[in-house]
Protein backbone atom coordinates (compact mmCIF):
# COMPACT_ATOMS: atom_id res chain seq x y z
CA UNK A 1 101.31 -118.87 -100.93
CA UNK A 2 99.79 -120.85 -103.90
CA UNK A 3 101.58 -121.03 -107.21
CA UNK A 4 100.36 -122.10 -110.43
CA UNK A 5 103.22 -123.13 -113.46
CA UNK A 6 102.02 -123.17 -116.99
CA UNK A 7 105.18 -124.57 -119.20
CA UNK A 8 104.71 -124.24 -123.04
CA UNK A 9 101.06 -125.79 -123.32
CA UNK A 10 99.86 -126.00 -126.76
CA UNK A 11 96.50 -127.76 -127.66
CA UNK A 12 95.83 -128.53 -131.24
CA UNK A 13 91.89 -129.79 -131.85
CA UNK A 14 91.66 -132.91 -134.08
CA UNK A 15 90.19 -130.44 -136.63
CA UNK A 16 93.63 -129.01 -136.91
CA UNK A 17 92.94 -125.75 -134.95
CA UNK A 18 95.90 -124.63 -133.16
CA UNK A 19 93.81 -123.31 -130.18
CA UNK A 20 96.66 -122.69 -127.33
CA UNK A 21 100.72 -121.94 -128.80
CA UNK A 22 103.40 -122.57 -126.24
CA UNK A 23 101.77 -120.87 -123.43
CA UNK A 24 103.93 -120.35 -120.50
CA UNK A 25 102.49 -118.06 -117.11
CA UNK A 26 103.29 -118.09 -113.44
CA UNK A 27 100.80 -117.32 -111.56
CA UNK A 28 100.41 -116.56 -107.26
CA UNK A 29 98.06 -115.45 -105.04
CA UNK A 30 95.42 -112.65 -105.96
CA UNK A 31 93.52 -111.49 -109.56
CA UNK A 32 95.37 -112.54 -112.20
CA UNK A 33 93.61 -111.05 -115.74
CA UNK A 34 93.52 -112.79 -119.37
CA UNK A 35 92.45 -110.00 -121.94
CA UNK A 36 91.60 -111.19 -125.61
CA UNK A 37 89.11 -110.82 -128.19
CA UNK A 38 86.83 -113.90 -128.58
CA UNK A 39 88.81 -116.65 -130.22
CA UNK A 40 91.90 -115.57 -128.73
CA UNK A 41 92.26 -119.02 -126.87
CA UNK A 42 91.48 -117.85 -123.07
CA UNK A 43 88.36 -120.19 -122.95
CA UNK A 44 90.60 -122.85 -124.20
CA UNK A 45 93.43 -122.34 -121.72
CA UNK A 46 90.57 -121.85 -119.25
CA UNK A 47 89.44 -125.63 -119.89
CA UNK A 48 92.41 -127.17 -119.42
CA UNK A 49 93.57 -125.66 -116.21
CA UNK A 50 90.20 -126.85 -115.15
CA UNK A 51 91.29 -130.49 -116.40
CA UNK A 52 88.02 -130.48 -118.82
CA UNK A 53 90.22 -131.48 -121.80
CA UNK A 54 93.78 -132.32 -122.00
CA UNK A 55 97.08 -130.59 -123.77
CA UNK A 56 98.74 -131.48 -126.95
CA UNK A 57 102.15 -130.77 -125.15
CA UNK A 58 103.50 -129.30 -122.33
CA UNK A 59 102.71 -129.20 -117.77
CA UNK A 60 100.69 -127.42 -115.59
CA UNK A 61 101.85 -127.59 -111.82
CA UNK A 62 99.30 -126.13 -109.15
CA UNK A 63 101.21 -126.05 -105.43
CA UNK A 64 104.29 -128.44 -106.91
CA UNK A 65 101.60 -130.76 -108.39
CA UNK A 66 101.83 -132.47 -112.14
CA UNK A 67 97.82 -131.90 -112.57
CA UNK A 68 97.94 -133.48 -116.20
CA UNK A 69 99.69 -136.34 -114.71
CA UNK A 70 97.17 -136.39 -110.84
CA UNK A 71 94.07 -133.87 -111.88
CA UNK A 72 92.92 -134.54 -108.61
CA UNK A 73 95.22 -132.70 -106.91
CA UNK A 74 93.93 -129.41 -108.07
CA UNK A 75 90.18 -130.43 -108.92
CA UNK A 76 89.81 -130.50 -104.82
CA UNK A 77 90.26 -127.76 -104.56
CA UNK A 78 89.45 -125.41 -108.18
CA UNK A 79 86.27 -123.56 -107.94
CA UNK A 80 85.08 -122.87 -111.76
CA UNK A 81 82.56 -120.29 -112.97
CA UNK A 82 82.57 -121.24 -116.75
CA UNK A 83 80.87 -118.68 -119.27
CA UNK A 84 77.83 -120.48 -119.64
CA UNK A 85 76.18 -123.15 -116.82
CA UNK A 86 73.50 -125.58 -116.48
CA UNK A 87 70.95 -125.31 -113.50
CA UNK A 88 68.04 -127.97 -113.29
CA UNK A 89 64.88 -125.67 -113.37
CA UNK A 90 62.70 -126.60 -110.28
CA UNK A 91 65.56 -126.74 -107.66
CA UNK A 92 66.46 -123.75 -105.35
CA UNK A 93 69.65 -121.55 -105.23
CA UNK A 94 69.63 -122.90 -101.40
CA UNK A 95 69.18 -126.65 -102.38
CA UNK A 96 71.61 -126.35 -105.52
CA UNK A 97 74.44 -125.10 -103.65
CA UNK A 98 73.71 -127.99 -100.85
CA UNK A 99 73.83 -130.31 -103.64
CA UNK A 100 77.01 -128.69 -105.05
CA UNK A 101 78.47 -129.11 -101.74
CA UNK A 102 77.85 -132.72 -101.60
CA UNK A 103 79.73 -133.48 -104.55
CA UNK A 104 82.77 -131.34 -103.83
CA UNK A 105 83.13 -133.23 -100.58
CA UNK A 106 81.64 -131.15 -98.02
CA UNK A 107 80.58 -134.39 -96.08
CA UNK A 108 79.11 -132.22 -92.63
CA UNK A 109 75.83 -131.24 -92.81
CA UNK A 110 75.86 -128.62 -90.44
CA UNK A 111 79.22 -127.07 -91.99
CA UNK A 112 77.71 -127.45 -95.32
CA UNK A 113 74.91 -125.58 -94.45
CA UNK A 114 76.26 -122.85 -92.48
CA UNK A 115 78.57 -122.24 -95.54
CA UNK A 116 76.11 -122.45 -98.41
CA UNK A 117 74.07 -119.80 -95.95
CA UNK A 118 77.01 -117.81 -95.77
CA UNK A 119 77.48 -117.77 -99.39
CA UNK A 120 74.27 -116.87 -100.61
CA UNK A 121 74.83 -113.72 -98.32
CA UNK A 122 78.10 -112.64 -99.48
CA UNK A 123 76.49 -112.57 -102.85
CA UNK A 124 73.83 -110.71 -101.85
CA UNK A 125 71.21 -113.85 -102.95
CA UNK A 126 69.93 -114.77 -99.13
CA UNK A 127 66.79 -113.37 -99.50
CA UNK A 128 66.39 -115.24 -102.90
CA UNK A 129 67.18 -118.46 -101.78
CA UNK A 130 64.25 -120.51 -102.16
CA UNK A 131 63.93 -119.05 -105.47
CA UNK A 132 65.11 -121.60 -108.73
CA UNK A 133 68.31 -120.15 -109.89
CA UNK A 134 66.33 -120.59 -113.32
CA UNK A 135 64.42 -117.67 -112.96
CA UNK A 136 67.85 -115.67 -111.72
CA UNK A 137 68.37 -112.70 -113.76
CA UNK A 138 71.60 -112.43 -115.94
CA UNK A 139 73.93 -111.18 -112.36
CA UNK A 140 71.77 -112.94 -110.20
CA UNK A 141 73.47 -116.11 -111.97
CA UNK A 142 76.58 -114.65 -111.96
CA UNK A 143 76.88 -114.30 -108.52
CA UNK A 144 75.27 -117.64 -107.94
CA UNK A 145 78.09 -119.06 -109.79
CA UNK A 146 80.89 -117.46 -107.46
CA UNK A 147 78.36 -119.00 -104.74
CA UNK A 148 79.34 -122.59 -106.15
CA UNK A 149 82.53 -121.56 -106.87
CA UNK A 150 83.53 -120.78 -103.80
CA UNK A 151 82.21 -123.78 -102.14
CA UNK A 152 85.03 -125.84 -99.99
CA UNK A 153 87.05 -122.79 -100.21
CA UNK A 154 89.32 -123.23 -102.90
CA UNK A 155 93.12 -121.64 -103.64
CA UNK A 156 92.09 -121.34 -107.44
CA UNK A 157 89.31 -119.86 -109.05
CA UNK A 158 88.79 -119.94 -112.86
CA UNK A 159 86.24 -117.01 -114.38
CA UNK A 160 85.62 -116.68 -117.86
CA UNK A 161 84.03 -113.82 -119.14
CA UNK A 162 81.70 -113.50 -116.07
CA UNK A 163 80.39 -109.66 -116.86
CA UNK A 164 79.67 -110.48 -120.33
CA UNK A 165 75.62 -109.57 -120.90
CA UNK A 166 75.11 -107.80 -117.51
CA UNK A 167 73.90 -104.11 -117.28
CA UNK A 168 76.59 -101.51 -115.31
CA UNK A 169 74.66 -102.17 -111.78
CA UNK A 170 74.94 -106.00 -112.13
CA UNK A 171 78.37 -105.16 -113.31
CA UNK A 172 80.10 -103.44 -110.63
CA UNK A 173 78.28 -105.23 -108.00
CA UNK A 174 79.86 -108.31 -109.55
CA UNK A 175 83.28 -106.99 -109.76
CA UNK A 176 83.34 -105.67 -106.13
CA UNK A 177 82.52 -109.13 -105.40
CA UNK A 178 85.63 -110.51 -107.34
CA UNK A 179 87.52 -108.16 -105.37
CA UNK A 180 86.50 -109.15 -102.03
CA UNK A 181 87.28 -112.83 -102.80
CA UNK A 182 90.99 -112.41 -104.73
CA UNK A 183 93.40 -113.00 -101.39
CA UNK A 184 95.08 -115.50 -100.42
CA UNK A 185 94.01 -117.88 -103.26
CA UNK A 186 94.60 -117.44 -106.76
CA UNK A 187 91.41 -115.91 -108.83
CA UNK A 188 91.73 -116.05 -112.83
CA UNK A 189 89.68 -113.27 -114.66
CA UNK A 190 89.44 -114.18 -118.51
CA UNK A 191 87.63 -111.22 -119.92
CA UNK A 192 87.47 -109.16 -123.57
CA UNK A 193 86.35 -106.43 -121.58
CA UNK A 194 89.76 -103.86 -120.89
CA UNK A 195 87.79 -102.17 -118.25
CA UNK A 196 87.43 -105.65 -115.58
CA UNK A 197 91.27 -105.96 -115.59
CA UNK A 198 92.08 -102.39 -114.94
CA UNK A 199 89.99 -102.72 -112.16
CA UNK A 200 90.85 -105.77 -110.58
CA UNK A 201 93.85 -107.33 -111.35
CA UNK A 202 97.28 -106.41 -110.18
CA UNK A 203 98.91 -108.84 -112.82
CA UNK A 204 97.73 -109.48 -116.51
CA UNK A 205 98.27 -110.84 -120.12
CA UNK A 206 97.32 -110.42 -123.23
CA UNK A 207 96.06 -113.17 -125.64
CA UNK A 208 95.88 -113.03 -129.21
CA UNK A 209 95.42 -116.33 -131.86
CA UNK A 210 96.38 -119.37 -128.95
CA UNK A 211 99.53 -116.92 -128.04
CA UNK A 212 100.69 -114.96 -125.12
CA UNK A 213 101.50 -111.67 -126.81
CA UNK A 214 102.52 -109.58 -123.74
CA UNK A 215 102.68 -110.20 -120.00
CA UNK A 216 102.95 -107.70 -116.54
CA UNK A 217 101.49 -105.43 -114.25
CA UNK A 218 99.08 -103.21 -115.82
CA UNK A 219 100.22 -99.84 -114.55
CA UNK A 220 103.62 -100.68 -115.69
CA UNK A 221 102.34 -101.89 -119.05
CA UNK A 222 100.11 -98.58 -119.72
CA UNK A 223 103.29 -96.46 -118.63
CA UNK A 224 105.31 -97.71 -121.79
CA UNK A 225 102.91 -95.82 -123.46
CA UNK A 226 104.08 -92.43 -122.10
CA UNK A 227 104.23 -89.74 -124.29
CA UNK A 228 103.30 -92.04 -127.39
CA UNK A 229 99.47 -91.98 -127.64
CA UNK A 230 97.83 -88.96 -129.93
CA UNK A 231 94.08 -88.15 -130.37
CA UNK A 232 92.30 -85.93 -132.80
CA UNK A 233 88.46 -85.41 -134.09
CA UNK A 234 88.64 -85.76 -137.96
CA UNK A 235 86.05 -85.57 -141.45
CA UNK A 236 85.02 -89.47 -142.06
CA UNK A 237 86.71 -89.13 -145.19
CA UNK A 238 90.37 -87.86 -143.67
CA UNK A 239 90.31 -91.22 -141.82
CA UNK A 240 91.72 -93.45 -144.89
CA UNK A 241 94.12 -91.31 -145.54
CA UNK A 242 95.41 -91.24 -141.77
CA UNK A 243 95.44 -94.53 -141.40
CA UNK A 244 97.77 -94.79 -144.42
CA UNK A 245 100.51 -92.54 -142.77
CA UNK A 246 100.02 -93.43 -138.58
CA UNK A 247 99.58 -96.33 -136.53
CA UNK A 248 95.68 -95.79 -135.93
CA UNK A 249 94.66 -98.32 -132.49
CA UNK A 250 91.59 -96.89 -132.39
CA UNK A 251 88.81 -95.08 -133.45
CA UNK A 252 85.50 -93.50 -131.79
CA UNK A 253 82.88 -92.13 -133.66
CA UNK A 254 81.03 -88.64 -131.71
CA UNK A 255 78.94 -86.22 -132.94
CA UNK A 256 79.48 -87.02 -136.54
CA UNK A 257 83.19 -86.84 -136.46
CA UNK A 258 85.69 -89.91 -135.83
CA UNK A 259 88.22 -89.20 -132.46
CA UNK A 260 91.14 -90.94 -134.23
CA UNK A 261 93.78 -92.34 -131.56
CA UNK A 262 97.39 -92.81 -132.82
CA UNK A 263 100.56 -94.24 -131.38
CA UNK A 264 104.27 -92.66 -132.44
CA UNK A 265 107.06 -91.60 -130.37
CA UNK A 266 107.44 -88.95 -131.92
CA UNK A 267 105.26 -85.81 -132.41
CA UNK A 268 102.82 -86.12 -135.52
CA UNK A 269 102.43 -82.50 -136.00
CA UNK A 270 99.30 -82.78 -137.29
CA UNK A 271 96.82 -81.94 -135.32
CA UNK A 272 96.91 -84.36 -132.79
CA UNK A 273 97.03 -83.41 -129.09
CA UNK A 274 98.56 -85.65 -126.01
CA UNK A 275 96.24 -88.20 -124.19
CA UNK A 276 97.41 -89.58 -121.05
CA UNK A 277 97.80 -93.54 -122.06
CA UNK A 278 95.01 -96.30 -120.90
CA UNK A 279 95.30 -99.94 -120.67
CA UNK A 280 92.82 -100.13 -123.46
CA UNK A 281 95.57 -98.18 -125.43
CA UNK A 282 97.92 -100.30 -124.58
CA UNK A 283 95.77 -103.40 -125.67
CA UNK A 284 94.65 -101.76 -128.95
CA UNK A 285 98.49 -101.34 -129.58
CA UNK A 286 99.15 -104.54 -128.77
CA UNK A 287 96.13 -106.54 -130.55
CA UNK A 288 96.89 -104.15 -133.80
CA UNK A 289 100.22 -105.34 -134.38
């Protein structure tokens, strides 16, 4: 069992920007999702459990190991898809991945390539693999970066925001592929995108201005919810005044009309029927505090 300790990490840029507040998470083996809007700090917290920049204040322990003080200890073994990635533009998936392997210590050459084969299967890319990963459509490079990712078969995995820009096919090809890889290592799924955590991850938490704002199972989250989430199609122009007198978390516009979506614990009597809570209720409540 792998086990990663986050102890009140803050990181303040020399700008002044108070990008990560106190941030404390325990974290063990499977899919472990960070929901927030852009700018909530995820990315940030993302970096520096991938020892790309350092903390203001507070530890980060991976297996019992001080990896702020010996960032070796979990870059051996930390496979990192990063929202955005480089690839040189002539080289092939099949030769990048070999090259990948080199550097993250895969000495063997035989091992290394029956892995990087291997990989480029699992992700469905085999029969693209003297292709430049240049050319790659959108999930194409997606799933070439869980490829490199999972080279040397590490017990952490970093993804941020790794379904942003693909089309539903690329999409939930990509997430069953997340799903498949999520045992017995420890995966990290930083998404703004509600939907990729209900799917996915058995633990989650919510991040809002450098801050954890909430922290559990998701199932157990949404059922806090019971009985407390309203809906009701409204006139544009009843939507002010509704807003003024409920706690509105969300609003949908269809057919003309706005589905207004309310949370009280008690009945509003006006109007508004029951809807059986959702996780993006419960992060709309949450994020609209």
């Amino acid at each position: 069992m792998n086990t990663l300790t986050i102890e009140n990490l803050s990181k303040t840029y020399p700008n002044g920007t108070e990008a990560l507040q106190s941030i404390s998470l325990e974290l063990t083996d499977g899919m472990f999702g960070l929901l927030g809007a852009n700018g909530a700090g995820k990315s940030s917290l993302m970096r520096t459990l991938a020892t790309l920049q350092e903390p203001t204040l507070g530890t980060i322990t991976f297996n019992k190991n001080d990896i702020l003080k010996n960032p070796d200890a979990i870059r051996h073994t930390l496979g990192y898809l990063p929202q955005e990635f480089g690839v040189y533009p002539k080289i092939s998936a099949q030769e990048m991945l070999n090259y990948l392997g080199i550097l993250k210590g895969l000495e063997n050459k035989k091992e290394r390539k029956e892995q990087v084969n291997a990989l480029l299967e699992q992700t469905n890319l085999y029969q693209q693999r003297k292709k430049s990963v240049a050319t790659f459509s959108g999930g194409m490079r997606q799933r070439f970066g869980i490829a490199q990712a999972l080279l040397g078969n590490p017990k952490l995995i970093i993804v941020d925001e790794p379904t942003a820009g693909l089309d539903p096919t690329e999409r939930n090809r990509f997430l069953n592929l997340l799903s498949e890889i999520g045992e017995n290592r420890i995966v990290i799924l930083s998404t703004h995108f509600v939907e990729d955590i209900r799917e996915l991850c058995t633990n989650m938490a919510i991040m809002g201005q450098g801050k954890i704002i909430t922290k559990g199972n998701p199932n157990e989250l949404i059922s806090t919810l019971k009985d407390c989430i309203w809906t009701k199609m409204v006139e544009k122009n009843e939507v002010l005044h509704l807003k003024n007198r409920f706690q509105v978390i969300s609003t949908k516009l269809i057919g003309g009309k706005t589905q207004l979506t309310i949370f009280s614990k008690t009945v509003p009597n006006e109007g508004f029927e029951p809807k059986m809570a959702t996780l993006e209720d419960f992060y709309f409540t949450k994020s609209n505090l």
